[in-house]
Protein backbone atom coordinates (compact mmCIF):
# COMPACT_ATOMS: atom_id res chain seq x y z
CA UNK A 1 95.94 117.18 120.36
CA UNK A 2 93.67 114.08 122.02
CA UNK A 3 91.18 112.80 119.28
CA UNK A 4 87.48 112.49 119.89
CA UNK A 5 86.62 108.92 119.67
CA UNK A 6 83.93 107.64 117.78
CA UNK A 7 81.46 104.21 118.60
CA UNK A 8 79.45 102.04 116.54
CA UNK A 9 77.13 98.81 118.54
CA UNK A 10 77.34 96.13 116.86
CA UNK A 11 74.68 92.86 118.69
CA UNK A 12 76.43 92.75 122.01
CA UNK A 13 79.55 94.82 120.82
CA UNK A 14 80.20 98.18 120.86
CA UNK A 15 83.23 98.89 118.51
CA UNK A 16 85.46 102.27 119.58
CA UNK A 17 87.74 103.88 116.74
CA UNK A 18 90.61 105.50 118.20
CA UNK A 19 92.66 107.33 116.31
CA UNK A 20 96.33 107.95 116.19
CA UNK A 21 96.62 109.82 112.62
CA UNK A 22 95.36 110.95 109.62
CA UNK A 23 96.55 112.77 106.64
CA UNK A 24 98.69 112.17 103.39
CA UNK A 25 101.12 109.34 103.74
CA UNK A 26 103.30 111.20 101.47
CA UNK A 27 102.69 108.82 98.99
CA UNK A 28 100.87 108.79 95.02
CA UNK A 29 98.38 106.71 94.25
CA UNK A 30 100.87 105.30 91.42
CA UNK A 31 103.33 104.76 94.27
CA UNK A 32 101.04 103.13 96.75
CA UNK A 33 98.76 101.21 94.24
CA UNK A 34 101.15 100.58 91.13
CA UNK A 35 98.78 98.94 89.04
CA UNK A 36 95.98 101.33 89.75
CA UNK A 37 96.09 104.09 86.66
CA UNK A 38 95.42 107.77 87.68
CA UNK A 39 91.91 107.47 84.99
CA UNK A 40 90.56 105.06 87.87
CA UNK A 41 91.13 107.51 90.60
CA UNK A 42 89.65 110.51 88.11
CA UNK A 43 86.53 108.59 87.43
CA UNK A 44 85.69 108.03 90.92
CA UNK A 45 86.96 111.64 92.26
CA UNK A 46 83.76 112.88 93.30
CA UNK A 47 83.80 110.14 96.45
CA UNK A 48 87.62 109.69 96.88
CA UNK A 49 88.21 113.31 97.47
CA UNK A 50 89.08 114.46 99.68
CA UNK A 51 89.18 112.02 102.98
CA UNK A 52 90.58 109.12 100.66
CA UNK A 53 93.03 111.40 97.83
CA UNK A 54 93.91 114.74 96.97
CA UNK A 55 93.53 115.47 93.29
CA UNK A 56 96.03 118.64 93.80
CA UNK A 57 98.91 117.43 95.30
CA UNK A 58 98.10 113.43 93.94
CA UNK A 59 98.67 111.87 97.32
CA UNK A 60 96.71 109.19 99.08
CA UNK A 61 95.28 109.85 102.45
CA UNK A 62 94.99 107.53 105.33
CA UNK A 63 94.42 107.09 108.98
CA UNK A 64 96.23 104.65 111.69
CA UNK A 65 93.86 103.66 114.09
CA UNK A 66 92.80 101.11 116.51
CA UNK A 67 89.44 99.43 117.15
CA UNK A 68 88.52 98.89 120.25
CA UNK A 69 85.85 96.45 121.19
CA UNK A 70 84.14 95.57 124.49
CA UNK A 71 82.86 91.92 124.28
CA UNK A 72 81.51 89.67 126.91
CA UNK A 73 82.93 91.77 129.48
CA UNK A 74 86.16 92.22 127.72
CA UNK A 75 88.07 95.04 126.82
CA UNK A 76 90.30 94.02 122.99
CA UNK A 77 92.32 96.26 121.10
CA UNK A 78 92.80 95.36 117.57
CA UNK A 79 95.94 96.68 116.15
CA UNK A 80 98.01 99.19 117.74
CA UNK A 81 99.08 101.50 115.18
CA UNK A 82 102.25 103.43 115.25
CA UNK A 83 103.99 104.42 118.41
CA UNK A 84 105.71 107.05 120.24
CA UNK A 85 109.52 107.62 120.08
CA UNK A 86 110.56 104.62 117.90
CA UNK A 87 113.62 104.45 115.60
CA UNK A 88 112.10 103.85 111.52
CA UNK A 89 114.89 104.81 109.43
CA UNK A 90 113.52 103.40 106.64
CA UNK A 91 109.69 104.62 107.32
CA UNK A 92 110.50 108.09 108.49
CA UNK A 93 106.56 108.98 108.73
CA UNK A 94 106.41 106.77 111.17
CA UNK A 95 109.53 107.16 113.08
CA UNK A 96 110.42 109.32 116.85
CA UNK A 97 106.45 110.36 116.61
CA UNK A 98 104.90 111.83 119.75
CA UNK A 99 101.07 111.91 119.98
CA UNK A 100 98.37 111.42 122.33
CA UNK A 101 96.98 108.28 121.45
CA UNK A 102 97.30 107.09 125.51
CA UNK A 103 94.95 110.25 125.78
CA UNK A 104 92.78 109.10 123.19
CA UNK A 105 92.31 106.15 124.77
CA UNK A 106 91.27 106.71 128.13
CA UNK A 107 89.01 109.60 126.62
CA UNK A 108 87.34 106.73 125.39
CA UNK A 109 87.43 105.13 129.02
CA UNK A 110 90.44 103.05 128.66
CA UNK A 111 93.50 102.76 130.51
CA UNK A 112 96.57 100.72 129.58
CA UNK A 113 96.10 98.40 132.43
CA UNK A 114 92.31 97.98 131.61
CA UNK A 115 92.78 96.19 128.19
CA UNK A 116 92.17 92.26 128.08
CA UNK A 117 93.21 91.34 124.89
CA UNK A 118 95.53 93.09 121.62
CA UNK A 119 94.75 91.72 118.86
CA UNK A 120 98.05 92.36 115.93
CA UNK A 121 96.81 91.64 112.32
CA UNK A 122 99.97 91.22 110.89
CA UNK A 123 103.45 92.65 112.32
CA UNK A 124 104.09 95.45 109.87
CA UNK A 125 105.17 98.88 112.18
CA UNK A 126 102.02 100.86 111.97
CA UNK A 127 100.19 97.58 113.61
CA UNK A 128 102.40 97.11 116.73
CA UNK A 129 103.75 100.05 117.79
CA UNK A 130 101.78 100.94 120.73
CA UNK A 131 102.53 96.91 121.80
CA UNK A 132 105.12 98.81 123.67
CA UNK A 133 105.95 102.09 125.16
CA UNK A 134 109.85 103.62 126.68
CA UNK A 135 110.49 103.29 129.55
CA UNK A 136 114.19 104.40 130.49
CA UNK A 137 115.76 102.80 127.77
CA UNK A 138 113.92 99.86 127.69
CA UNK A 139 110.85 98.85 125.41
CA UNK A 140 108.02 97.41 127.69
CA UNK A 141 104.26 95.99 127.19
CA UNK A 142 101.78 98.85 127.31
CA UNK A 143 99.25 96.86 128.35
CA UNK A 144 100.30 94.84 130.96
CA UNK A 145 97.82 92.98 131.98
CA UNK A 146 96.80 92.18 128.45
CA UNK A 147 97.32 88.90 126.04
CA UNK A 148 99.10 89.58 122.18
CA UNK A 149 97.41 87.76 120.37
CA UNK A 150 99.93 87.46 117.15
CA UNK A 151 99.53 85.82 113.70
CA UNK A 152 102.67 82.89 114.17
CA UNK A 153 103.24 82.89 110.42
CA UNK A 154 104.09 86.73 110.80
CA UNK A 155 106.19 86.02 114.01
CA UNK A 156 108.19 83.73 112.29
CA UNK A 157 108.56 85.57 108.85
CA UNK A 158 109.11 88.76 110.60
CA UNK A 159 111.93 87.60 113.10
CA UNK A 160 115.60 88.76 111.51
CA UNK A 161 116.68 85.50 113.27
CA UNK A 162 114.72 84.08 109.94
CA UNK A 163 116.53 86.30 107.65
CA UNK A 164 113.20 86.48 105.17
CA UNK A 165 113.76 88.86 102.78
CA UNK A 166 110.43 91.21 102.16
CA UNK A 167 109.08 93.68 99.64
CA UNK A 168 108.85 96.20 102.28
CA UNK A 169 113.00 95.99 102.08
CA UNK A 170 114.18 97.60 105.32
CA UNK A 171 110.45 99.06 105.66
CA UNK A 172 110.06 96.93 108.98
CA UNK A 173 113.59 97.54 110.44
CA UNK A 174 113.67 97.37 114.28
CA UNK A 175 110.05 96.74 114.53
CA UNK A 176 110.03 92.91 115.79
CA UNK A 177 113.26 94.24 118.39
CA UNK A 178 111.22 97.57 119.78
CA UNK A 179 107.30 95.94 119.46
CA UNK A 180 107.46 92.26 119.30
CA UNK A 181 109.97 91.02 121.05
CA UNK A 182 109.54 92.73 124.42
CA UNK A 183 105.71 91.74 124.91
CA UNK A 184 106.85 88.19 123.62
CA UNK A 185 109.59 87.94 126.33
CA UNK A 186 107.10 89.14 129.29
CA UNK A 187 105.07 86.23 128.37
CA UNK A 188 102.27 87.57 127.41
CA UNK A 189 102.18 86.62 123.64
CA UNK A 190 99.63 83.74 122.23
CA UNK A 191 100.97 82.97 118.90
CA UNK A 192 98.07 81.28 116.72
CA UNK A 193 97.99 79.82 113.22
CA UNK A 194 94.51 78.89 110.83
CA UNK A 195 91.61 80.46 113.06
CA UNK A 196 91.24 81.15 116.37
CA UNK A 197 87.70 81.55 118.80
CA UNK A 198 87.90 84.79 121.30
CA UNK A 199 84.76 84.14 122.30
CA UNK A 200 80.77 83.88 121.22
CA UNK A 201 80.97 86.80 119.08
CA UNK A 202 84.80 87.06 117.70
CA UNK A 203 86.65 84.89 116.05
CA UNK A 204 90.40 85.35 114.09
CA UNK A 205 90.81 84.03 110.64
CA UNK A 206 94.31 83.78 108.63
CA UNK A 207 94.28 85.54 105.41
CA UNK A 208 97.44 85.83 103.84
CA UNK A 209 99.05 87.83 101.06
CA UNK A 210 99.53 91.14 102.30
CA UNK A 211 102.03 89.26 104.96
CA UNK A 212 102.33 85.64 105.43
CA UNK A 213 100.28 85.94 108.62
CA UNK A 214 97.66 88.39 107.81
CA UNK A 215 94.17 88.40 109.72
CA UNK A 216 90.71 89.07 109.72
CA UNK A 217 89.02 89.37 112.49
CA UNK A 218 85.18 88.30 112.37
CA UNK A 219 82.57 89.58 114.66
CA UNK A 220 78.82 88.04 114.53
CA UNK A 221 76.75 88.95 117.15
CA UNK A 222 73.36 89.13 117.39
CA UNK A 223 72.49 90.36 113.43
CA UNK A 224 74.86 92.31 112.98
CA UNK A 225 78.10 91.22 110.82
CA UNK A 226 81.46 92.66 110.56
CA UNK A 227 85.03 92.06 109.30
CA UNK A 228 88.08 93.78 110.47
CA UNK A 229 89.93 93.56 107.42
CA UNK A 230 93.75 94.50 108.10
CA UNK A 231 95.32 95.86 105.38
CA UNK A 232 93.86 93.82 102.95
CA UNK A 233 92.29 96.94 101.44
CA UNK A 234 94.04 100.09 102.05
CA UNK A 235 91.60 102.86 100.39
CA UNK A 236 88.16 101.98 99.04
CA UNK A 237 89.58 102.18 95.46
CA UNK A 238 90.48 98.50 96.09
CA UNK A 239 87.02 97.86 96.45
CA UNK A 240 85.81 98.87 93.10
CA UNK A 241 89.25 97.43 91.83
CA UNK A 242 90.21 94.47 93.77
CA UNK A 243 92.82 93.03 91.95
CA UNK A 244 94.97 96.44 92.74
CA UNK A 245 97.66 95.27 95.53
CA UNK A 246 99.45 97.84 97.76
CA UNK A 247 103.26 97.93 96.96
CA UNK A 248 103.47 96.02 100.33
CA UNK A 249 101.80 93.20 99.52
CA UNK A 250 103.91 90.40 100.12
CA UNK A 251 102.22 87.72 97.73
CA UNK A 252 100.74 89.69 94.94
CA UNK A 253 98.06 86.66 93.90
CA UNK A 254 97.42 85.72 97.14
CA UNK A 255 96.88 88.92 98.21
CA UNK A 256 94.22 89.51 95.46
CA UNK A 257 92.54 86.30 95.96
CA UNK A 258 91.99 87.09 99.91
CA UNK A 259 90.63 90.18 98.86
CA UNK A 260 88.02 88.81 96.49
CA UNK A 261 86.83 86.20 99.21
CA UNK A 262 86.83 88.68 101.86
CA UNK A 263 84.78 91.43 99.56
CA UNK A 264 82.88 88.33 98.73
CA UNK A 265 81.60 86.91 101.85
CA UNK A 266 80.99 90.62 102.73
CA UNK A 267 79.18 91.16 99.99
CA UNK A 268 76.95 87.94 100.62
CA UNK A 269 76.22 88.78 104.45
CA UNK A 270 75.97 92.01 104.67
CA UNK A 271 78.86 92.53 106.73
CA UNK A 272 80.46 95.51 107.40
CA UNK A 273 84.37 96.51 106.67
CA UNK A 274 86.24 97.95 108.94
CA UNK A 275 90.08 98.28 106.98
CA UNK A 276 92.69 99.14 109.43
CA UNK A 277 93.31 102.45 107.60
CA UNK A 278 90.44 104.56 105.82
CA UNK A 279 90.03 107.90 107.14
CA UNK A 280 86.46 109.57 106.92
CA UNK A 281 83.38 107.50 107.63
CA UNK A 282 86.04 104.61 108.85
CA UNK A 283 83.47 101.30 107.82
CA UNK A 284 82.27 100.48 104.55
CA UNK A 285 79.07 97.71 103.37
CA UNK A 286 79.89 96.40 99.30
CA UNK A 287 77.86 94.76 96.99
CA UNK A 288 78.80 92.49 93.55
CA UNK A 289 78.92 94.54 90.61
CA UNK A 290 79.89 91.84 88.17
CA UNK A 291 83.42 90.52 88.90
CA UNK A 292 84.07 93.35 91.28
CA UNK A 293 82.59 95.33 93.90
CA UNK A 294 80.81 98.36 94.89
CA UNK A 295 80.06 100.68 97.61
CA UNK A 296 75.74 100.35 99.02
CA UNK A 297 76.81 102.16 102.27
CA UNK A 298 79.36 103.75 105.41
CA UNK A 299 79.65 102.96 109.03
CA UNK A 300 77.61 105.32 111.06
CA UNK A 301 79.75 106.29 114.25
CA UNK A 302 78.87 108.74 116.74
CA UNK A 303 81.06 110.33 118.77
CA UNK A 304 81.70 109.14 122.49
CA UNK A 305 80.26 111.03 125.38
């Protein structure tokens, strides 16, 4: 079943979710968030229920999905979610899946050979999957005409060449071979490090602590102020309670400190957040409230034409 894309203008941007899934991730909020107790998720039911958890069956919900922007005449994907057909043995939500997200895509007026520029916020396997696409019995780009843009500290840490061991254990198994690799040896990767300019209105900044070479991507154009966060907050509840990591978070302090600056500056701009994986309303605007945060406000998309 194709999705109905939504948009959003942002200044001179217009901002396109597409979406690949969205449901339970088979997963508890003690699971997924370990130092998040089920009384925080109670008190704040009545907002996280039911796009965000399920109080009956105690499971978290989420969505892949990619952002699409168009931006001085050019066409950027940011993140590329899961993938068709790929071998996960150790993430089997995510593995031999076979959806429409190609369809998705070009219902919101995008083929594969249209896009410009992918932008990969880190290199876990529900950010890079659609990087590539079977062919035969070979991995190759999906977008060819396109330039990866990819976080170097995650194509270093990520490569089993480097032998890093992760939290995510075997989590990430075959991803670099099936989604990294292949674009890399067409020569169409760009691997950055610090920050990096796309162009008047975008910009890529490192944020690590989730991985090692986790993004946000910044977009200021005309008033208007948003952050692509990543998965530097999973569900909203690590809005009200920043300090709660994911179980993938790679450096636990970092990880909390990026979140606090990123809720932060946010906070202090007005900017809006767009995390790489809340379902419902998709975008979120915070506020201080003391040493954490709170929720003023949601994205308002409309659905494309």
């Amino acid at each position: 079943m194709t999705a109905i894309p939504e948009q959003i203008t942002l200044g001179d941007v217009t901002v396109t979710r597409v979406q690949e899934f969205s449901g339970s991730v088979e997963m508890t909020p003690a699971e997924f968030f370990p130092g998040s107790p089920r009384a925080s998720w109670e008190a704040n039911r009545a907002w996280l229920a039911p796009d965000f958890w399920n109080p009956e069956t105690d499971e978290v919900h989420a969505a892949v999905q990619t952002w699409l922007l168009r931006s001085e005449g050019r066409t950027i994907l940011v993140d590329t979610g899961v993938g068709n057909h790929k071998e996960r043995p150790y993430a089997a939500l995510w593995g031999h899946r076979d959806t429409a997200f190609l369809d998705t895509l070009a219902a919101a007026g995008v083929r594969p050979a249209d896009v410009d520029l992918v932008i990969n916020t880190h290199l876990h396997t529900d950010h890079v999957g659609w990087n590539t696409r079977l062919e035969g019995r070979s991995w190759v780009p999906t977008f060819p005409n396109a330039t990866y843009l990819l976080p170097r500290r995650d194509f270093d840490f990520w490569n089993p060449v480097n032998e890093h061991k992760s939290v995510f254990g075997r989590g990430n198994q075959n991803v670099f071979e099936d989604s990294v690799a292949p674009v890399h040896e067409a020569g169409l990767t760009e691997l950055w490090d610090g920050s990096y300019r796309i162009d008047g209105n975008l910009r890529l900044e490192l944020a690590p602590g989730h991985t090692p070479g986790s993004s946000v991507l910044h977009l200021e154009s005309g008033g208007d102020r948003a952050l692509f966060a990543g998965d530097l907050v999973h569900t909203p509840q690590q809005i009200v309670e920043p300090e709660v990591n994911s179980c993938f978070c790679e450096d636990a302090a970092e990880a909390r400190a990026t979140r606090h600056k990123l809720l932060g500056a946010a906070a202090e701009t007005g900017a809006l957040v767009f995390p790489a994986h809340l379902p419902g309303p998709g975008g979120v605007q915070v506020r201080r409230d003391g040493s954490r945060f709170a929720i003023t406000d949601w994205a308002g998309f409309a659905r494309v034409a």
